[in-house]
Structures are given as structure tokens and as C-alpha cells.
PDB file of N, CA and C in Angstrom:
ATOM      1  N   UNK A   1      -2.225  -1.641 -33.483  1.00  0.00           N
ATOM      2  CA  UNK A   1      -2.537  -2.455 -34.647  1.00  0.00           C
ATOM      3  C   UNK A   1      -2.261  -3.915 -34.308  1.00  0.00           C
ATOM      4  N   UNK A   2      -3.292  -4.898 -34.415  1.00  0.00           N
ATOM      5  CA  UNK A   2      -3.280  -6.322 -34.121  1.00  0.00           C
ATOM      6  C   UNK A   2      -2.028  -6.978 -35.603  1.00  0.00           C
ATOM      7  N   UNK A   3      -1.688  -7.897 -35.373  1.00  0.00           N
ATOM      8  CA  UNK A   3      -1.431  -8.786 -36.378  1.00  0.00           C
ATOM      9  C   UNK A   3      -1.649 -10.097 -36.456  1.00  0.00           C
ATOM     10  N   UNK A   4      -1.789 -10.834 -38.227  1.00  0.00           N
ATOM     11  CA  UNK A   4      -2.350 -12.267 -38.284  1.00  0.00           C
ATOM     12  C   UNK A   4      -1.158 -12.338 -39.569  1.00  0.00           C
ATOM     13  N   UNK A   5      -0.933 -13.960 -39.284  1.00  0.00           N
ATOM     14  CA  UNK A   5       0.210 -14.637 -39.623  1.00  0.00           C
ATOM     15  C   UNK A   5      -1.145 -15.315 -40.798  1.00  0.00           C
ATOM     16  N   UNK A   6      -0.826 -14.518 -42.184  1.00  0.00           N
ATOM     17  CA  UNK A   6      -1.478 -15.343 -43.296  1.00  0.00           C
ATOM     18  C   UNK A   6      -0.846 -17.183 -43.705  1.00  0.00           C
ATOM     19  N   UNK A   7      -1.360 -18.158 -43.274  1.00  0.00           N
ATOM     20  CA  UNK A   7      -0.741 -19.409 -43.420  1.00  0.00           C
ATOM     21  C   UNK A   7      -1.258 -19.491 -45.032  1.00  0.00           C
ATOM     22  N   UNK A   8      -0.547 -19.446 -46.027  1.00  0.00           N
ATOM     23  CA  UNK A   8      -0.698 -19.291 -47.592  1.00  0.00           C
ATOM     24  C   UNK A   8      -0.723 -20.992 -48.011  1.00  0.00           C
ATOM     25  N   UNK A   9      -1.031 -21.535 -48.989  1.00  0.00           N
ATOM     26  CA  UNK A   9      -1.302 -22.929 -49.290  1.00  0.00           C
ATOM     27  C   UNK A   9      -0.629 -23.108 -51.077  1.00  0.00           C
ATOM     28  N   UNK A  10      -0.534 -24.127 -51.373  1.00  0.00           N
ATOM     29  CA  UNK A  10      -0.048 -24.032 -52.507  1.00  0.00           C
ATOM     30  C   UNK A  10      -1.137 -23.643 -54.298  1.00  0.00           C
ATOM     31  N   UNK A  11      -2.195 -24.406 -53.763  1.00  0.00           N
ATOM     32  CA  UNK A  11      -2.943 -24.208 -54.548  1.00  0.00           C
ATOM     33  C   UNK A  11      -3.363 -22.247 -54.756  1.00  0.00           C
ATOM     34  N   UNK A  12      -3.752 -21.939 -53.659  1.00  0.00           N
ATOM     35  CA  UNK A  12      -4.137 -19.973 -53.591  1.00  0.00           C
ATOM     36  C   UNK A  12      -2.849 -19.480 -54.190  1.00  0.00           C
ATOM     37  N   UNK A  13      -1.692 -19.937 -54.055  1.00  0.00           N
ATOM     38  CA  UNK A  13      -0.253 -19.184 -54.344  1.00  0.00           C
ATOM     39  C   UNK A  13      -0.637 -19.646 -56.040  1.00  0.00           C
ATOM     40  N   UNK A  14      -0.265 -20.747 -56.143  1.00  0.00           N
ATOM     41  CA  UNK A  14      -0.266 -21.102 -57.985  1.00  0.00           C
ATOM     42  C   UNK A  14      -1.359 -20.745 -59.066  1.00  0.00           C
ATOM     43  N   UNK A  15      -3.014 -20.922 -57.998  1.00  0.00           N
ATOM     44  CA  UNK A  15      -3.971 -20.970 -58.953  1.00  0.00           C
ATOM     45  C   UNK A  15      -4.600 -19.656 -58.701  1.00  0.00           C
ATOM     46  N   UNK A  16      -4.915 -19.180 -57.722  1.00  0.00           N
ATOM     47  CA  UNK A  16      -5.179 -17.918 -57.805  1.00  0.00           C
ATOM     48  C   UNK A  16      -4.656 -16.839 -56.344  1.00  0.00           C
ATOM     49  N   UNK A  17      -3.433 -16.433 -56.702  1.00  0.00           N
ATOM     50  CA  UNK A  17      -2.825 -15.361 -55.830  1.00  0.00           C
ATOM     51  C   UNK A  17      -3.924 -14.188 -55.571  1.00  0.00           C
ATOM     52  N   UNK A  18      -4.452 -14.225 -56.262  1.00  0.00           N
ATOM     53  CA  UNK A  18      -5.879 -13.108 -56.240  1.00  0.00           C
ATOM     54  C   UNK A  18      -6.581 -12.862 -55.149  1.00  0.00           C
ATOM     55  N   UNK A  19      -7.238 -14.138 -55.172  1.00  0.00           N
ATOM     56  CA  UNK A  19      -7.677 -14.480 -53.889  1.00  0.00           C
ATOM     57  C   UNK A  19      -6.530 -14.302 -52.372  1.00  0.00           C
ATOM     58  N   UNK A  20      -5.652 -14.054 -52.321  1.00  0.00           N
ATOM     59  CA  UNK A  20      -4.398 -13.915 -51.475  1.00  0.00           C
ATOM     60  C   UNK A  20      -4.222 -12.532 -50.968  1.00  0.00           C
ATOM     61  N   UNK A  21      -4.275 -11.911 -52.203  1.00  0.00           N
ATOM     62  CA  UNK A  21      -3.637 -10.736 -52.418  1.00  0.00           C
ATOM     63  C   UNK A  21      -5.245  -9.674 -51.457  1.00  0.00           C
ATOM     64  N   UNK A  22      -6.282 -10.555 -52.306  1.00  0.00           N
ATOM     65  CA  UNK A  22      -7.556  -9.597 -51.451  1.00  0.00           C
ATOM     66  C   UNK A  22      -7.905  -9.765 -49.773  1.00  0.00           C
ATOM     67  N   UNK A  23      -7.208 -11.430 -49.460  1.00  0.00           N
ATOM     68  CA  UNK A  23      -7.259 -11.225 -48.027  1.00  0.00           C
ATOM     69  C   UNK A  23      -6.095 -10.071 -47.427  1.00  0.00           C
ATOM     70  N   UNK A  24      -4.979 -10.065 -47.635  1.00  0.00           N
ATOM     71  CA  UNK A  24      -4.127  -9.113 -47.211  1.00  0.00           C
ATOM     72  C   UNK A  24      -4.756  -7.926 -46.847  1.00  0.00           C
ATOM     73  N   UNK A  25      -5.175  -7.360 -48.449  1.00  0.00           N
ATOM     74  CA  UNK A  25      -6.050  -6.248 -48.397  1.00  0.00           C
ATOM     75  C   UNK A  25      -7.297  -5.866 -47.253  1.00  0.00           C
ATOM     76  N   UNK A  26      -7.906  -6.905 -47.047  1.00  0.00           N
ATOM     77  CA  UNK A  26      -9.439  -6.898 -46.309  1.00  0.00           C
ATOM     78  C   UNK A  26      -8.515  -6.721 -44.791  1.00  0.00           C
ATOM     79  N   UNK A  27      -7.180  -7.792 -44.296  1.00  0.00           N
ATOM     80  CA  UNK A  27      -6.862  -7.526 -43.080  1.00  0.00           C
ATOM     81  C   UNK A  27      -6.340  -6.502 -43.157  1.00  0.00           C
ATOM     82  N   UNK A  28      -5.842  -5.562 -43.932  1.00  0.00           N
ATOM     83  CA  UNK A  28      -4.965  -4.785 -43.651  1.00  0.00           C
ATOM     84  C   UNK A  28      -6.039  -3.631 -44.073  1.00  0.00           C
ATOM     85  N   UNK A  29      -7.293  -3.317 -43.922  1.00  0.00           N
ATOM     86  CA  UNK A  29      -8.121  -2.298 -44.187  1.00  0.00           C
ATOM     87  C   UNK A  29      -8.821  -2.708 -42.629  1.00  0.00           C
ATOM     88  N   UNK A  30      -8.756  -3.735 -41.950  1.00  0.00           N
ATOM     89  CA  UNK A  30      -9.336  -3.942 -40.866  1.00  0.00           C
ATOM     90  C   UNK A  30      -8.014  -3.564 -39.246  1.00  0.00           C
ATOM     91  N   UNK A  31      -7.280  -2.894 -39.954  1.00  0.00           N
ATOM     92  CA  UNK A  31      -6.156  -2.202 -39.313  1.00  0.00           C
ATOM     93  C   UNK A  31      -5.276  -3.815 -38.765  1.00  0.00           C
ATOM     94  N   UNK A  32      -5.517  -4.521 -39.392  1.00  0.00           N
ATOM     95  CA  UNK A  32      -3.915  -5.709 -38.919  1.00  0.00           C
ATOM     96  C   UNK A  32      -2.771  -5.879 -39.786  1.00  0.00           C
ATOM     97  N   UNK A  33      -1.676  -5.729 -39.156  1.00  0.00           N
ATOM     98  CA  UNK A  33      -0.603  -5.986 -40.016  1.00  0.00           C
ATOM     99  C   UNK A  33      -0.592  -7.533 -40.842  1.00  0.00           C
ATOM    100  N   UNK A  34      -0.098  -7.980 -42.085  1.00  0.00           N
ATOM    101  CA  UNK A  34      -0.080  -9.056 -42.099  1.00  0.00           C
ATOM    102  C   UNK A  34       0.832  -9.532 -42.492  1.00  0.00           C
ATOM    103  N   UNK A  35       1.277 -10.623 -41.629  1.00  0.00           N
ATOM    104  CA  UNK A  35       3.025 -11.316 -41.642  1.00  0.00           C
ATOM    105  C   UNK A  35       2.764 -12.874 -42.318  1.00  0.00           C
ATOM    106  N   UNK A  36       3.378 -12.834 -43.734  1.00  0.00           N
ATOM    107  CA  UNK A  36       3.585 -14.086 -44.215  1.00  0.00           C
ATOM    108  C   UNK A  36       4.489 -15.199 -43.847  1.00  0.00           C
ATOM    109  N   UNK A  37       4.381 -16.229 -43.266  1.00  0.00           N
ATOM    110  CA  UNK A  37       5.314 -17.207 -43.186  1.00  0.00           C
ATOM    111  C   UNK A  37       5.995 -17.686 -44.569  1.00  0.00           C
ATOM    112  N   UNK A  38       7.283 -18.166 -44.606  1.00  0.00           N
ATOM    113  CA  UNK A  38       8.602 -18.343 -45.349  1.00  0.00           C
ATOM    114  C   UNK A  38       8.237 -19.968 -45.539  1.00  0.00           C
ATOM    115  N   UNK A  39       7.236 -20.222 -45.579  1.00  0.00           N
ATOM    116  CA  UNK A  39       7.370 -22.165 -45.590  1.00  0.00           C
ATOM    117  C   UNK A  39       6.994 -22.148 -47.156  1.00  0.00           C
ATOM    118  N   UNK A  40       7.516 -23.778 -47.188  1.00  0.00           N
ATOM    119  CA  UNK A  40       7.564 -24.174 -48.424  1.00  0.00           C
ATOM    120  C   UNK A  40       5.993 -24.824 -48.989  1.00  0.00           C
ATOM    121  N   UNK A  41       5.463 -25.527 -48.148  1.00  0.00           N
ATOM    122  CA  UNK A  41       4.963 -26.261 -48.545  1.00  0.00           C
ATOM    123  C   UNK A  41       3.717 -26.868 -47.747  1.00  0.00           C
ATOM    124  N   UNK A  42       2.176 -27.154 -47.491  1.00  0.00           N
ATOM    125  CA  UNK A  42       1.902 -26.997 -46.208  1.00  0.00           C
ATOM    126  C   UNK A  42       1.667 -28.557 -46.021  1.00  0.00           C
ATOM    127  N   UNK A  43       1.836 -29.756 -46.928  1.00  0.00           N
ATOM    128  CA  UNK A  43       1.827 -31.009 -47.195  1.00  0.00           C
ATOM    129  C   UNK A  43       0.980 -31.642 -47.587  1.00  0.00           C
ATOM    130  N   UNK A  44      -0.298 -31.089 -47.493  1.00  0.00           N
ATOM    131  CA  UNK A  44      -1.266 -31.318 -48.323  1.00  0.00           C
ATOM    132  C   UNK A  44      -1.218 -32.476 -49.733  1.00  0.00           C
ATOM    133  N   UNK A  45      -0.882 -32.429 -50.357  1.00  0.00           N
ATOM    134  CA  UNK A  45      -1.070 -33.220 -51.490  1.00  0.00           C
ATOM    135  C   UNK A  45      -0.211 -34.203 -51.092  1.00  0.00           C
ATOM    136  N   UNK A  46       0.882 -34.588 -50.212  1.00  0.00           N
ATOM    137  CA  UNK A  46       1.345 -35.632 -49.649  1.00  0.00           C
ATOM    138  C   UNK A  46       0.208 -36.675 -49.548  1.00  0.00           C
ATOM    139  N   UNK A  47      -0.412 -35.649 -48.185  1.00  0.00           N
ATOM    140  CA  UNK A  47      -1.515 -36.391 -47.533  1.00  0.00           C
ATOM    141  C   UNK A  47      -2.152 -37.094 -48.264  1.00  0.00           C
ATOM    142  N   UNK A  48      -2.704 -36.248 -48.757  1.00  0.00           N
ATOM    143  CA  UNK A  48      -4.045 -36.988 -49.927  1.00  0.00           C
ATOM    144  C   UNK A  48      -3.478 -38.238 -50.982  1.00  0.00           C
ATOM    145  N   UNK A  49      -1.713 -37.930 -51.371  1.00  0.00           N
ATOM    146  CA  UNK A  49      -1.693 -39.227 -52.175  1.00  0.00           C
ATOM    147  C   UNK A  49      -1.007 -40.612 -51.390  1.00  0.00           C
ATOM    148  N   UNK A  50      -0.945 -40.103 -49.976  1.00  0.00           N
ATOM    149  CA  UNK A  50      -0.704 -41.518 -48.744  1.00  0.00           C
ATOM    150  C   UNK A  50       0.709 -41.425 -48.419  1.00  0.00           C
ATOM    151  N   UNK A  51       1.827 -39.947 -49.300  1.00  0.00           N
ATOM    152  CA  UNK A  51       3.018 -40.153 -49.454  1.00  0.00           C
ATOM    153  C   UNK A  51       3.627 -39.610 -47.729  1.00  0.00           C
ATOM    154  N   UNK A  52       3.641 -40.337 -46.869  1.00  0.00           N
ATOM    155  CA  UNK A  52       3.387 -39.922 -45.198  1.00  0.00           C
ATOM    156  C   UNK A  52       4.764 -39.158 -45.065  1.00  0.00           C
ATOM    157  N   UNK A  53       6.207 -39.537 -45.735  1.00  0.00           N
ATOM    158  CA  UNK A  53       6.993 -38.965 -45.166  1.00  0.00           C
ATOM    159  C   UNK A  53       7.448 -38.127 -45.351  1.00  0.00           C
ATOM    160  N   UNK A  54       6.779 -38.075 -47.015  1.00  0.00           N
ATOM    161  CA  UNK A  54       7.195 -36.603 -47.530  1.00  0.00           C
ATOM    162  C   UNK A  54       6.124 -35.302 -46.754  1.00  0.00           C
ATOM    163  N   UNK A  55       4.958 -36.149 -46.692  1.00  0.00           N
ATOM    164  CA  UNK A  55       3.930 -34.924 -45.950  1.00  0.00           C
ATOM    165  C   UNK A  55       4.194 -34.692 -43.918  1.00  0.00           C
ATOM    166  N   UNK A  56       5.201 -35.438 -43.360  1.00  0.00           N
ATOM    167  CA  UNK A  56       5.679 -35.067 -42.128  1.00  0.00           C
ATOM    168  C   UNK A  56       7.174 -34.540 -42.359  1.00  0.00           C
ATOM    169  N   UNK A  57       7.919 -34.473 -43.414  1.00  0.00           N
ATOM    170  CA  UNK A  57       9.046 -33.261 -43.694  1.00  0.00           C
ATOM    171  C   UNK A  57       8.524 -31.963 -43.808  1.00  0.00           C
ATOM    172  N   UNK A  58       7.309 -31.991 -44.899  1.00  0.00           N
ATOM    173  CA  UNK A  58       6.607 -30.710 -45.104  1.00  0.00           C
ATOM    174  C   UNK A  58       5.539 -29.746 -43.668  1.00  0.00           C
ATOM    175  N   UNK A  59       5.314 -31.242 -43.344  1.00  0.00           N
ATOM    176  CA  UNK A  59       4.778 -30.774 -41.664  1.00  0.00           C
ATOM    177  C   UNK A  59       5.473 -29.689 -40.884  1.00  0.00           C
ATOM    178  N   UNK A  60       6.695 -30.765 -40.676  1.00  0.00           N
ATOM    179  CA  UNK A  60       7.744 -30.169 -39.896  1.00  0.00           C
ATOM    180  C   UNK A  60       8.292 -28.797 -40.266  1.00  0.00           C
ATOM    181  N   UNK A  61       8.449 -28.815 -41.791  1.00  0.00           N
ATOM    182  CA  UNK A  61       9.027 -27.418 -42.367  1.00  0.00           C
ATOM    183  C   UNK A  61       7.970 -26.079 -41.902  1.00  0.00           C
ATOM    184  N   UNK A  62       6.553 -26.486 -42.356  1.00  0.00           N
ATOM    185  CA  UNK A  62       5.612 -25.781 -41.643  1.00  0.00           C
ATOM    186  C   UNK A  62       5.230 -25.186 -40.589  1.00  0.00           C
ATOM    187  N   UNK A  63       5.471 -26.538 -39.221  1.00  0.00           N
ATOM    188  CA  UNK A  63       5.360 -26.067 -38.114  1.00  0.00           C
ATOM    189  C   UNK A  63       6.634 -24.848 -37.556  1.00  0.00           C
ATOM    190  N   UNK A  64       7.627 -24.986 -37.998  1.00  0.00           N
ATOM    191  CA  UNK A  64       9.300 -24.538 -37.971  1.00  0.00           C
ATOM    192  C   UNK A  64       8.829 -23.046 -37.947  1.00  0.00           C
ATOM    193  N   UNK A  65       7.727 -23.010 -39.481  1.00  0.00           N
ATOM    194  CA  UNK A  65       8.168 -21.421 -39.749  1.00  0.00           C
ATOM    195  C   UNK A  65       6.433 -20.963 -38.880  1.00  0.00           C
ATOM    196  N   UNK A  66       6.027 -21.458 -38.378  1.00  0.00           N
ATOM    197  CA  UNK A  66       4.481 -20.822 -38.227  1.00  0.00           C
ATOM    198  C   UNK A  66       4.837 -20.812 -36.243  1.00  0.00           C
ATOM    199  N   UNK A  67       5.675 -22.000 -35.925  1.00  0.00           N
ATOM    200  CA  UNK A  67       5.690 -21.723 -34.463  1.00  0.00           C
ATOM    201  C   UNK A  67       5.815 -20.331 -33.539  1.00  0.00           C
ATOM    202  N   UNK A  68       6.790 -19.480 -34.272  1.00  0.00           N
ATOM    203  CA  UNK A  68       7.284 -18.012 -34.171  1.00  0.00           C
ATOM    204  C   UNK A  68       6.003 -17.484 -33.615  1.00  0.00           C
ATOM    205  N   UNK A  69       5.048 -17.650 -34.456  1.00  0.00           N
ATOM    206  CA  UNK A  69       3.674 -16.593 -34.235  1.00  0.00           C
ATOM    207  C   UNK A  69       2.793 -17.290 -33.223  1.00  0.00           C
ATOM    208  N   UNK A  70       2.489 -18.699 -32.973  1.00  0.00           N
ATOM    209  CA  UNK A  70       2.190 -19.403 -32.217  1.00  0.00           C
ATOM    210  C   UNK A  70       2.401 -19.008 -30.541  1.00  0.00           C
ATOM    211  N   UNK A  71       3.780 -18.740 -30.637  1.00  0.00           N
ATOM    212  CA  UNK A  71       4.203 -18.697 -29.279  1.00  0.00           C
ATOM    213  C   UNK A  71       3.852 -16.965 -28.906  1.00  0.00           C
ATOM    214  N   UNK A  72       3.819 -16.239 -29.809  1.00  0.00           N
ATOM    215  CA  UNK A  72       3.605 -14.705 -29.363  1.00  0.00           C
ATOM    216  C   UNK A  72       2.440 -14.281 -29.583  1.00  0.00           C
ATOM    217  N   UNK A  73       1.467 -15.496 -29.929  1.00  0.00           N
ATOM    218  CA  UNK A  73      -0.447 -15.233 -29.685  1.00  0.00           C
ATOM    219  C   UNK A  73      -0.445 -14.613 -30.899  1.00  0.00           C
ATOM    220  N   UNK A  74       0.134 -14.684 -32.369  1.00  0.00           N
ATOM    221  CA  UNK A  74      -0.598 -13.996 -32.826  1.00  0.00           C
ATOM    222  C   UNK A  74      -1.224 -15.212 -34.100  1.00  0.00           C
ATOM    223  N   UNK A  75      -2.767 -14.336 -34.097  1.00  0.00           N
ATOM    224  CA  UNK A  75      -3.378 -15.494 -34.709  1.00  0.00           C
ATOM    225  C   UNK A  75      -2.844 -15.595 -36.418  1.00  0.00           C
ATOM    226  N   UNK A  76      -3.001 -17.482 -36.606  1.00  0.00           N
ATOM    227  CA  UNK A  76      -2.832 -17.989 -38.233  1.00  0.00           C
ATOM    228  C   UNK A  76      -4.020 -18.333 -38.396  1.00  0.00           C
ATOM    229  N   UNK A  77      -4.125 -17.517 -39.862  1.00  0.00           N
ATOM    230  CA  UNK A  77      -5.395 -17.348 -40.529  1.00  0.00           C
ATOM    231  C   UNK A  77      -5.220 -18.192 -41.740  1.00  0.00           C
ATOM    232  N   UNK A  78      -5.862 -18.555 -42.731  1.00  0.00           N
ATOM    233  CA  UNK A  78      -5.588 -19.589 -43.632  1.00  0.00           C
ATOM    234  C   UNK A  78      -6.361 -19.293 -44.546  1.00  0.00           C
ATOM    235  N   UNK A  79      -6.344 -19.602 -45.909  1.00  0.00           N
ATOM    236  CA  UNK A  79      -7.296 -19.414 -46.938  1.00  0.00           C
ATOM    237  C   UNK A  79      -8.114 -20.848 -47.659  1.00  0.00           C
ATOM    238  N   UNK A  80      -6.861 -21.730 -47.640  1.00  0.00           N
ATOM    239  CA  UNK A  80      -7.471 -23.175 -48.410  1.00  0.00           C
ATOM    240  C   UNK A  80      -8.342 -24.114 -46.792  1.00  0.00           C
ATOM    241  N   UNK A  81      -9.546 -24.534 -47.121  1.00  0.00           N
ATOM    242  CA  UNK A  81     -10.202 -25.384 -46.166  1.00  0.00           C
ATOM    243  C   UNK A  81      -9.322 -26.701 -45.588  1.00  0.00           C
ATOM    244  N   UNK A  82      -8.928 -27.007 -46.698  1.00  0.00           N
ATOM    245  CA  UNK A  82      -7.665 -28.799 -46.619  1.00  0.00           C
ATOM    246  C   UNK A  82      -6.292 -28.532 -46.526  1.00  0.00           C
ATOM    247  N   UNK A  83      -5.817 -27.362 -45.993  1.00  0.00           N
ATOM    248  CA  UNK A  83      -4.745 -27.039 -45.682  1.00  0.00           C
ATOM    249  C   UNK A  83      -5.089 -26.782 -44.267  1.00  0.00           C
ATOM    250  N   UNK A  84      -6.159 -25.738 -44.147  1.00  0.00           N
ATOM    251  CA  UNK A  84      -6.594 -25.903 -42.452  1.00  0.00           C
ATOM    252  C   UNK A  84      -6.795 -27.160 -41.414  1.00  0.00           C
ATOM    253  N   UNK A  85      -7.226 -27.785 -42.534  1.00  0.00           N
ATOM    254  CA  UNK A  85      -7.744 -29.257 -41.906  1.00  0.00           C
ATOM    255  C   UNK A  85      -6.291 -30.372 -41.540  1.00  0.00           C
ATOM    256  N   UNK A  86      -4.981 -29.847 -42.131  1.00  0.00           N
ATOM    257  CA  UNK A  86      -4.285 -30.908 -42.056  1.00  0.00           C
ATOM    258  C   UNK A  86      -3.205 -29.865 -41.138  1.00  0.00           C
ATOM    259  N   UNK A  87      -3.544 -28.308 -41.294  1.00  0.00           N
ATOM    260  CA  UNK A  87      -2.778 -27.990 -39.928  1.00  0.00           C
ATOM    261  C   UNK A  87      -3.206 -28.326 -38.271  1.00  0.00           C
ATOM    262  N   UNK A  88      -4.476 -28.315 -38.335  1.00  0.00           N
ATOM    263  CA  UNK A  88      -5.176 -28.324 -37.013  1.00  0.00           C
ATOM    264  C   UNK A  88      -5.520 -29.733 -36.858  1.00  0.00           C
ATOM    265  N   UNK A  89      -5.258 -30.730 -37.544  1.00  0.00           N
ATOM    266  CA  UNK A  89      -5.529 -32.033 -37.385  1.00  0.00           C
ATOM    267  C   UNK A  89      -4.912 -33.082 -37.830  1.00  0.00           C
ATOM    268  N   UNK A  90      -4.645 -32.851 -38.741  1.00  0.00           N
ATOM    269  CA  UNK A  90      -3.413 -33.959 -39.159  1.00  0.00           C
ATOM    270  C   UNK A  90      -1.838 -34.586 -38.936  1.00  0.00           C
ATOM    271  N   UNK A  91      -1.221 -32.514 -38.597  1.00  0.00           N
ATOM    272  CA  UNK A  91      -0.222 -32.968 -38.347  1.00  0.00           C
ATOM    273  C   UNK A  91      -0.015 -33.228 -36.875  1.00  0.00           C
ATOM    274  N   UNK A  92      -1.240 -33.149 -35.933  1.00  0.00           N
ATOM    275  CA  UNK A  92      -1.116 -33.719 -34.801  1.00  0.00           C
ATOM    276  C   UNK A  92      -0.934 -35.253 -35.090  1.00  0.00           C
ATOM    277  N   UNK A  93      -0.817 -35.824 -35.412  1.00  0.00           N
ATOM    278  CA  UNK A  93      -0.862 -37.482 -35.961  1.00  0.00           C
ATOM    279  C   UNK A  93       0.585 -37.704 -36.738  1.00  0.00           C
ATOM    280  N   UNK A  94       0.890 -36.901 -37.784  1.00  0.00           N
ATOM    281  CA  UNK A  94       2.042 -36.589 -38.398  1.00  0.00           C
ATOM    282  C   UNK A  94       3.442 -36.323 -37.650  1.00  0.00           C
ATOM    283  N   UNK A  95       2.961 -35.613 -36.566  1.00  0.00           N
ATOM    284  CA  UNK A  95       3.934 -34.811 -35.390  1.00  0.00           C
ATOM    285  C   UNK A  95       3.590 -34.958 -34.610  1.00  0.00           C
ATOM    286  N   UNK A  96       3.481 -36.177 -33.833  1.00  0.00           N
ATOM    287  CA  UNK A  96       2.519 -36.224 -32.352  1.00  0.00           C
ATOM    288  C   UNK A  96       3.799 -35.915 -31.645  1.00  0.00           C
ATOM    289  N   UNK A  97       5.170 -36.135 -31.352  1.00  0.00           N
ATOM    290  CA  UNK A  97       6.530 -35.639 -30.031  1.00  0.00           C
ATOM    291  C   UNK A  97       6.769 -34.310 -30.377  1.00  0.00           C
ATOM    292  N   UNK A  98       6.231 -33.279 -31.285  1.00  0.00           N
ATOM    293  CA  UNK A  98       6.599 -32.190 -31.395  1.00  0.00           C
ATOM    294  C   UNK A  98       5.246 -31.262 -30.536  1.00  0.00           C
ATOM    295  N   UNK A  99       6.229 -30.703 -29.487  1.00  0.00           N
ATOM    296  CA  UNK A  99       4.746 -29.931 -29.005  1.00  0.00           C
ATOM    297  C   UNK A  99       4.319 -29.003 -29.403  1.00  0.00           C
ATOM    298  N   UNK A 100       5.109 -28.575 -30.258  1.00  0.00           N
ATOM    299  CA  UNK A 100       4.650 -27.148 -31.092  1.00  0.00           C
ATOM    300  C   UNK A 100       3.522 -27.051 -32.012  1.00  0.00           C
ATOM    301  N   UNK A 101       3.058 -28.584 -32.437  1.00  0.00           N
ATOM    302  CA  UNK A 101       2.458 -28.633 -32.881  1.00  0.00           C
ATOM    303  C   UNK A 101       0.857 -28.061 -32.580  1.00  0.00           C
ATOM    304  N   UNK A 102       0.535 -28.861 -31.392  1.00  0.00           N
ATOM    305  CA  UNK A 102      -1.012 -28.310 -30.704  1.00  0.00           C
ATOM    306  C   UNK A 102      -1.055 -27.132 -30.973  1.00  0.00           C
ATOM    307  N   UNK A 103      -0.029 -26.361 -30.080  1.00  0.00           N
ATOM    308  CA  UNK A 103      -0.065 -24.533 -30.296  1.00  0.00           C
ATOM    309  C   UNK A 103      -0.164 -24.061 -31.786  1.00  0.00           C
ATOM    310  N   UNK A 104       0.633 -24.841 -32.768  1.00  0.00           N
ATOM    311  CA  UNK A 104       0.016 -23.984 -33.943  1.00  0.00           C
ATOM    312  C   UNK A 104      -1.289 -24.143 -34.589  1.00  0.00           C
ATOM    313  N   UNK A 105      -1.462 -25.867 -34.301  1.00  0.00           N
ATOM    314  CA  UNK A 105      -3.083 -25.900 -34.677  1.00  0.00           C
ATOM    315  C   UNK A 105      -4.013 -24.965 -33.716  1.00  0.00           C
ATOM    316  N   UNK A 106      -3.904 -24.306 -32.818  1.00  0.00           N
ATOM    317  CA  UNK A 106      -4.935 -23.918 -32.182  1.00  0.00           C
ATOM    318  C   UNK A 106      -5.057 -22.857 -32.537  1.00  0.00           C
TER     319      UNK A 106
END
């Protein structure tokens, strides 16, 4: 059985867990286990309102809990588009001396 590290966002958690709850389901009918990361926050709405340092604490908190799966190949899957976009691209800019970073965006 493969496994994927669901990267969850704030908006899918608050506005519709639904949508959450049916990816689980779909990976876990496609025989993968699925392991939620423990992060708080993915910084997103930082970003967007320019607030930089609160959205590179939230970075950092992010990268912290998603590196684990990073380093043991197993893939992070994501549900929100602008949460993807600011893991795989932003917080390279946010976190450019952390190398953990590349590996989790990839």
C-alpha cells in the first residue's frame, strides 16, 4: 500500500471539510494510506494581505511538519490551488536558507 501526505489548507478545513473528507476517501479506495500533517496554518492569507512575517513563521511551521514525508518520498497532495502555489513557490522566496524547502515543494 503506497502513501500520500494530504497537505490540508485552511479554507477546505473551515469551509468545506467535505470536500477533505472525499479526497481521503477516493485515496484510500485507490489502496493509499493517508497521513495528515499536524500544521497549523499553510500562510496563505498572510501572503495575499503582504503580512511577510507572519506568512514565513507559518511557512516555517509548515515546512517543519511536511519535511518528514519529503525526505521518505512520500508524495504531498493538496486540495486548495493557492495553497499549492505558495507551497511550491512562494515559500522558496519566504525560506530561501532552508533547504527543506525545494524538497517539499517538489
Amino acid at each position: 500500500m503506497g502513501k500520500v501526505a494530504l497537505f490540508h489548507d485552511p479554507f477546505t478545513n473551515y469551509n468545506y471539510p467535505e470536500v477533505a473528507i472525499a479526497a481521503t476517501e477516493l485515496f484510500e479506495a485507490a489502496g493509499f494510506e493517508v497521513l495528515v500533517p499536524n500544521h497549523k496554518d499553510d500562510g496563505r492569507p498572510y501572503i495575499s494581505k503582504g503580512l511577510v512575517d507572519k506568512a514565513r513563521a507559518a511557512a516555517r511551521d509548515t515546512v517543519d511538519h511536511l519535511a518528514e514525508y519529503a525526505e521518505k518520498s512520500i508524495p504531498i497532495v493538496g486540495l486548495e490551488p493557492s495553497s499549492l502555489l505558495s507551497l511550491r513557490d512562494e515559500y522558496l522566496y519566504l525560506l530561501p536558507v532552508d533547504s527543506r524547502v525545494k524538497q517539499v515543494a517538489t
